[in-house]
C-alpha atoms as a PDB file:
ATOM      1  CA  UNK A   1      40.951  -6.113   4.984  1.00  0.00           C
ATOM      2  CA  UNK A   2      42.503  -3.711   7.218  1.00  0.00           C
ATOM      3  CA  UNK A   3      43.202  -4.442  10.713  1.00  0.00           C
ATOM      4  CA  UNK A   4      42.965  -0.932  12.258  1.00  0.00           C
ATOM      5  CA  UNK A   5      46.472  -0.684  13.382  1.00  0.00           C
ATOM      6  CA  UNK A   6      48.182   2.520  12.280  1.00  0.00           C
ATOM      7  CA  UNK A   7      51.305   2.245  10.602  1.00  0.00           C
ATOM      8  CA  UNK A   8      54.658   3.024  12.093  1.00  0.00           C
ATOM      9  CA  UNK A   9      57.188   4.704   9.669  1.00  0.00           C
ATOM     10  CA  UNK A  10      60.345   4.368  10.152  1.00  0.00           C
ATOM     11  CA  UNK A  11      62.217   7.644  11.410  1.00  0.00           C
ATOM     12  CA  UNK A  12      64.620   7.859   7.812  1.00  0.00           C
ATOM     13  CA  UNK A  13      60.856   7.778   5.925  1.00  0.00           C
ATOM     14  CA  UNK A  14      60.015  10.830   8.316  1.00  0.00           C
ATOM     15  CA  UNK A  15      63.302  12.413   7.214  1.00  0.00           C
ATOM     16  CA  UNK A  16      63.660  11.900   3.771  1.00  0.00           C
ATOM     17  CA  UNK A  17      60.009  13.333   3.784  1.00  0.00           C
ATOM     18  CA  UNK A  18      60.999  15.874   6.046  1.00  0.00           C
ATOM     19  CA  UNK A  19      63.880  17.252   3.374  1.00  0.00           C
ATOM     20  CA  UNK A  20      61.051  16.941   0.787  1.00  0.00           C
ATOM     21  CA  UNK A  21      58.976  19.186   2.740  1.00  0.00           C
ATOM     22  CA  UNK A  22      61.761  21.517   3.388  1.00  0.00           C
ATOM     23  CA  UNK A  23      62.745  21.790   0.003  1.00  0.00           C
ATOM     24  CA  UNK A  24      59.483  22.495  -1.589  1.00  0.00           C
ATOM     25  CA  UNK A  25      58.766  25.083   1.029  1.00  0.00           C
ATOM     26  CA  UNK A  26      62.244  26.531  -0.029  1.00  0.00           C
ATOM     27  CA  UNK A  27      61.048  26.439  -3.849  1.00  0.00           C
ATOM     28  CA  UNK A  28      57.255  28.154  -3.420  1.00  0.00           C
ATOM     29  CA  UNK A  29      59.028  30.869  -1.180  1.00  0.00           C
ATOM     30  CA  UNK A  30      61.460  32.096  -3.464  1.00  0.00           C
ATOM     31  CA  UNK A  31      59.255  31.350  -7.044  1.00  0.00           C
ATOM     32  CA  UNK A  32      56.793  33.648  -4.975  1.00  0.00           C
ATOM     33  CA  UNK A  33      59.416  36.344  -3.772  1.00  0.00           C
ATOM     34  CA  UNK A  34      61.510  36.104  -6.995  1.00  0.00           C
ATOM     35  CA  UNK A  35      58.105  35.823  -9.364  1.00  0.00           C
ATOM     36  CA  UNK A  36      60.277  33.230 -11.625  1.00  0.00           C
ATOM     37  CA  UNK A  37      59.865  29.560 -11.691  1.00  0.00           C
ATOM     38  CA  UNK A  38      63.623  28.961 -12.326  1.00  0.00           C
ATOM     39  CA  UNK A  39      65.116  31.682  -9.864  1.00  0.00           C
ATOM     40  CA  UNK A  40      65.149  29.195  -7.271  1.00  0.00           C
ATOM     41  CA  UNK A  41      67.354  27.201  -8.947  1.00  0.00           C
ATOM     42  CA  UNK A  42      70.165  29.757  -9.983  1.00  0.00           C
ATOM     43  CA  UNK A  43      69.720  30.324  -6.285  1.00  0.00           C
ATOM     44  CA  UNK A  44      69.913  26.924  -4.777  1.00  0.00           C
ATOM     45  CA  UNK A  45      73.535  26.733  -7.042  1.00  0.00           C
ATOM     46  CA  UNK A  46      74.315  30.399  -6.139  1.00  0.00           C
ATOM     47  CA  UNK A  47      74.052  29.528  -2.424  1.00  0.00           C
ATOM     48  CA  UNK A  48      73.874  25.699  -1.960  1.00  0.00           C
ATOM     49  CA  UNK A  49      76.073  25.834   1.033  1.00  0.00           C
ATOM     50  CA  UNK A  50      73.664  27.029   3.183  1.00  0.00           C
ATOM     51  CA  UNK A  51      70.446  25.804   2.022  1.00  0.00           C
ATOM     52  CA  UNK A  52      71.484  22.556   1.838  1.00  0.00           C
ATOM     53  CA  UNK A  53      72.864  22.196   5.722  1.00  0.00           C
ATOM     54  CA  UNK A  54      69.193  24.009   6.485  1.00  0.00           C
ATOM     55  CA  UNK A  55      67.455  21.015   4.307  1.00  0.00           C
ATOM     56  CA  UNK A  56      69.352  18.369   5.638  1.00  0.00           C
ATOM     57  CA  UNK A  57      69.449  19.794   9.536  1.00  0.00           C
ATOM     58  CA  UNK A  58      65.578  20.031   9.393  1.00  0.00           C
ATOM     59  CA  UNK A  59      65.443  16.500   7.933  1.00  0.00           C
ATOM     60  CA  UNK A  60      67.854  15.383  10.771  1.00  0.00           C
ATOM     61  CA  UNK A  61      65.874  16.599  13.452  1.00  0.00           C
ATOM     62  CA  UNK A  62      62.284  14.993  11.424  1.00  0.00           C
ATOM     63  CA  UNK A  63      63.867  11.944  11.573  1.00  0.00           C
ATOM     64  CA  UNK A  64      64.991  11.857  15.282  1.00  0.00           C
ATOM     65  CA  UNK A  65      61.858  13.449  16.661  1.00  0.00           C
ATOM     66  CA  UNK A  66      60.053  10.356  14.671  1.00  0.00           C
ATOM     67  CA  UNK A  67      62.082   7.528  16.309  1.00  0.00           C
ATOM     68  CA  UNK A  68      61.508   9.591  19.904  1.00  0.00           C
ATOM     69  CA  UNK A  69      57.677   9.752  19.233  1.00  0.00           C
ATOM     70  CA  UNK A  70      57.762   6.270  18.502  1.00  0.00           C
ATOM     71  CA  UNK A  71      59.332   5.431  21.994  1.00  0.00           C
ATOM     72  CA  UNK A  72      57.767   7.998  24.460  1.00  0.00           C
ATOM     73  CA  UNK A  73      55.213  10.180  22.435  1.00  0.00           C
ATOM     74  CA  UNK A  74      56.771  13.363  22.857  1.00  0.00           C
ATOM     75  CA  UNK A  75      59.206  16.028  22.023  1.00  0.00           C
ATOM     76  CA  UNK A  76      58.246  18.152  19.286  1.00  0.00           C
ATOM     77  CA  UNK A  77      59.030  21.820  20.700  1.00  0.00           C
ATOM     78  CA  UNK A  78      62.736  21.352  19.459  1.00  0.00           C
ATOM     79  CA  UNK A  79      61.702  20.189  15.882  1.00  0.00           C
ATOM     80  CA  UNK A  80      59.276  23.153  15.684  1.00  0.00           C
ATOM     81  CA  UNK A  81      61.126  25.922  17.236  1.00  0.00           C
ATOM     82  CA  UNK A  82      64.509  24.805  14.543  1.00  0.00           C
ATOM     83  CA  UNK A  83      62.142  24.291  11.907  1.00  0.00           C
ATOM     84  CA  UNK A  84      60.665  27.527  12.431  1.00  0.00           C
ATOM     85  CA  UNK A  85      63.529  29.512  12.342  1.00  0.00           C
ATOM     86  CA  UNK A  86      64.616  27.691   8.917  1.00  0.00           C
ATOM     87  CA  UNK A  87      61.669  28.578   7.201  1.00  0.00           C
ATOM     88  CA  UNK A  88      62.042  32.316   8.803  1.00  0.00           C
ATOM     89  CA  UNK A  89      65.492  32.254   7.303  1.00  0.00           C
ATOM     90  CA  UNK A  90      64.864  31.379   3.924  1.00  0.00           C
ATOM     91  CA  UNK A  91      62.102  34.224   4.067  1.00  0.00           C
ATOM     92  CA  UNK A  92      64.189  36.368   5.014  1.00  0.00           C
ATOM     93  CA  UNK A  93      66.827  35.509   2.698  1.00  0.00           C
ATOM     94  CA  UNK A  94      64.716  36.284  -0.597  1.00  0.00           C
ATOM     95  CA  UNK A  95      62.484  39.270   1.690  1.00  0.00           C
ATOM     96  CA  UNK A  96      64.700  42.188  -0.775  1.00  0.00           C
ATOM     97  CA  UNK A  97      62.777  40.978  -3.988  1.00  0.00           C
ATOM     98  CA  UNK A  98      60.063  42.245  -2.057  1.00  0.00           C
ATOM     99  CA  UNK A  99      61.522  45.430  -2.062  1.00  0.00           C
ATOM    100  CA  UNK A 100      58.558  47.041  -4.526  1.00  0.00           C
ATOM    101  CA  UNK A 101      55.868  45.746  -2.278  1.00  0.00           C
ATOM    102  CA  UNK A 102      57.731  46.364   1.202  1.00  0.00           C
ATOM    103  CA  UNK A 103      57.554  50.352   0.886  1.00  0.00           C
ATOM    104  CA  UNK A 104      53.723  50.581   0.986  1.00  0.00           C
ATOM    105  CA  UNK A 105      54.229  47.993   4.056  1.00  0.00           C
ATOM    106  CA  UNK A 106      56.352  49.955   6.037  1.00  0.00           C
ATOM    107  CA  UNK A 107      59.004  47.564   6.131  1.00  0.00           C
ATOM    108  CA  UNK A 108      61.794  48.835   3.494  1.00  0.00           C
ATOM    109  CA  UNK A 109      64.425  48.912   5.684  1.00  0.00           C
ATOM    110  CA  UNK A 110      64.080  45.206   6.594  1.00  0.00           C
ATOM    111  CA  UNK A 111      64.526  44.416   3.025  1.00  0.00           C
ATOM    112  CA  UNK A 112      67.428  46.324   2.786  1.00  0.00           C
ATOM    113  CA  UNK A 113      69.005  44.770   6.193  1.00  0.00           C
ATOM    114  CA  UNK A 114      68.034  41.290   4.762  1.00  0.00           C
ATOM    115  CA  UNK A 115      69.626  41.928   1.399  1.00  0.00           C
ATOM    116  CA  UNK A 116      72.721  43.137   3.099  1.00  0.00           C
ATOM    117  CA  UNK A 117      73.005  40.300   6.186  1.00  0.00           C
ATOM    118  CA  UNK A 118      71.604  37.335   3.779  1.00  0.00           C
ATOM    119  CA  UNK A 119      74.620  35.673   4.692  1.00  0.00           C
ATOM    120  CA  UNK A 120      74.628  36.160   8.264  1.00  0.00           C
ATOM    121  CA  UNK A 121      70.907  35.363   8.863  1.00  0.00           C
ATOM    122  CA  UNK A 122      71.248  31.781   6.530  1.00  0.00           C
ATOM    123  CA  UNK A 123      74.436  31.197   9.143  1.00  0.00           C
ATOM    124  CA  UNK A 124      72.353  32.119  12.049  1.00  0.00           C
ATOM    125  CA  UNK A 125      70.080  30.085  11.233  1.00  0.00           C
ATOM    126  CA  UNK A 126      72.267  26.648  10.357  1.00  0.00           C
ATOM    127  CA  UNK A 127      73.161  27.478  13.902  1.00  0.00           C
ATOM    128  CA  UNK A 128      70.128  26.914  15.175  1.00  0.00           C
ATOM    129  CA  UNK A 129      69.045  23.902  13.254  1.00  0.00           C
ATOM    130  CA  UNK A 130      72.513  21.975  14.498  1.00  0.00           C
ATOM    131  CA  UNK A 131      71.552  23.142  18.067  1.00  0.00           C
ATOM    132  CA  UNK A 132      67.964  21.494  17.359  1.00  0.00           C
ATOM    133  CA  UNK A 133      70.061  18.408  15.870  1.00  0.00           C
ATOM    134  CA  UNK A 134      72.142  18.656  19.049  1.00  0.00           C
ATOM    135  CA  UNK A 135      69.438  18.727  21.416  1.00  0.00           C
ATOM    136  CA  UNK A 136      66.993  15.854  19.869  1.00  0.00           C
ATOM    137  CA  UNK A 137      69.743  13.213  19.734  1.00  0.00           C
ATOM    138  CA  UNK A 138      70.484  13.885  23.563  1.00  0.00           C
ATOM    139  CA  UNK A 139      66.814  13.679  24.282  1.00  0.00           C
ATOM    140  CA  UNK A 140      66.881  10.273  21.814  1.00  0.00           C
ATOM    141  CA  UNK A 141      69.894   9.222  23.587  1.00  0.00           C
ATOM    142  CA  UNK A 142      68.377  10.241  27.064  1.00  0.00           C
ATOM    143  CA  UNK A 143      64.660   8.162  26.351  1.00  0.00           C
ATOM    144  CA  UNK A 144      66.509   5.432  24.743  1.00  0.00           C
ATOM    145  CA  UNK A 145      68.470   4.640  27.653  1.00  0.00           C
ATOM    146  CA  UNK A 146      65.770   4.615  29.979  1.00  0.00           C
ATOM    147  CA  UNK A 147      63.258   2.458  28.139  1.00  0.00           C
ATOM    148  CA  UNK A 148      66.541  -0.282  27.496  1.00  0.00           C
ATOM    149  CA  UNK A 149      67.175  -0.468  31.423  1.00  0.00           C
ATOM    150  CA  UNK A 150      63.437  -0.617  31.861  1.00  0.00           C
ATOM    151  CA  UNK A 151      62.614  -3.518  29.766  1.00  0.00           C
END
């Protein structure tokens, strides 16, 4: 029998999750752009050094904005806004195998500035997920704090 209680999972569930997430939302957009089912893959190899720190960062912050909600309830703008730009980034990083549809869109020239600034925009973008990393642990750090002098 169930006793109604929801369960509480543990912030590194949340994370581990949260890279699981990341990753297959890495895998559908580029077998989508790239129309291959092992593209991603060469890819991943091709440029592990920056979608890994963008998996990992996003699971980071999943994981810390779990063990905040589980003290206070709050604090999800951070996760979203990082997360957001992460799944932006590795849009925009596969956005020039677009480049036959982009044309009757109107929107050539972004692939073009993608394709070009791939680098610069997956950088970018770790930037902001270590910022969102940043941020969450001082809030964690912050909330933890209080509730230990409270109780």
């Amino acid at each position: 029998m169930t006793s109604g209680r929801k369960k509480n999972y543990s912030p590194l569930i949340w994370g581990i999750f949260g890279a699981i997430g990341a990753s297959v939302v890495f895998y559908l957009i580029q077998t989508l752009t790239m129309q291959s089912l092992t593209a991603p893959f060469y890819f991943l190899t091709y440029k592990w050094y920056f979608i890994l720190p963008l998996i990992f960062g996003l699971a980071v912050q999943i994981g810390i904005f779990r063990a905040i909600h589980l003290k206070v309830k709050q604090g999800g703008g951070a996760v979203i806004a990082s997360g957001g730009v992460s799944t932006i980034a590795m849009v925009a990083c596969c956005i020039h195998n677009l480049v036959i549809l982009l044309p009757i869109l109107g929107l050539s020239g972004l692939a073009i500035f993608f394709s070009t600034y791939q680098n610069y925009v997956l950088g970018f973008s770790i930037l902001f997920v270590i910022g969102g990393v940043i941020y969450l642990w001082r809030k964690y750090q912050k909330i933890h704090t209080c509730c230990q002098i409270n109780t």
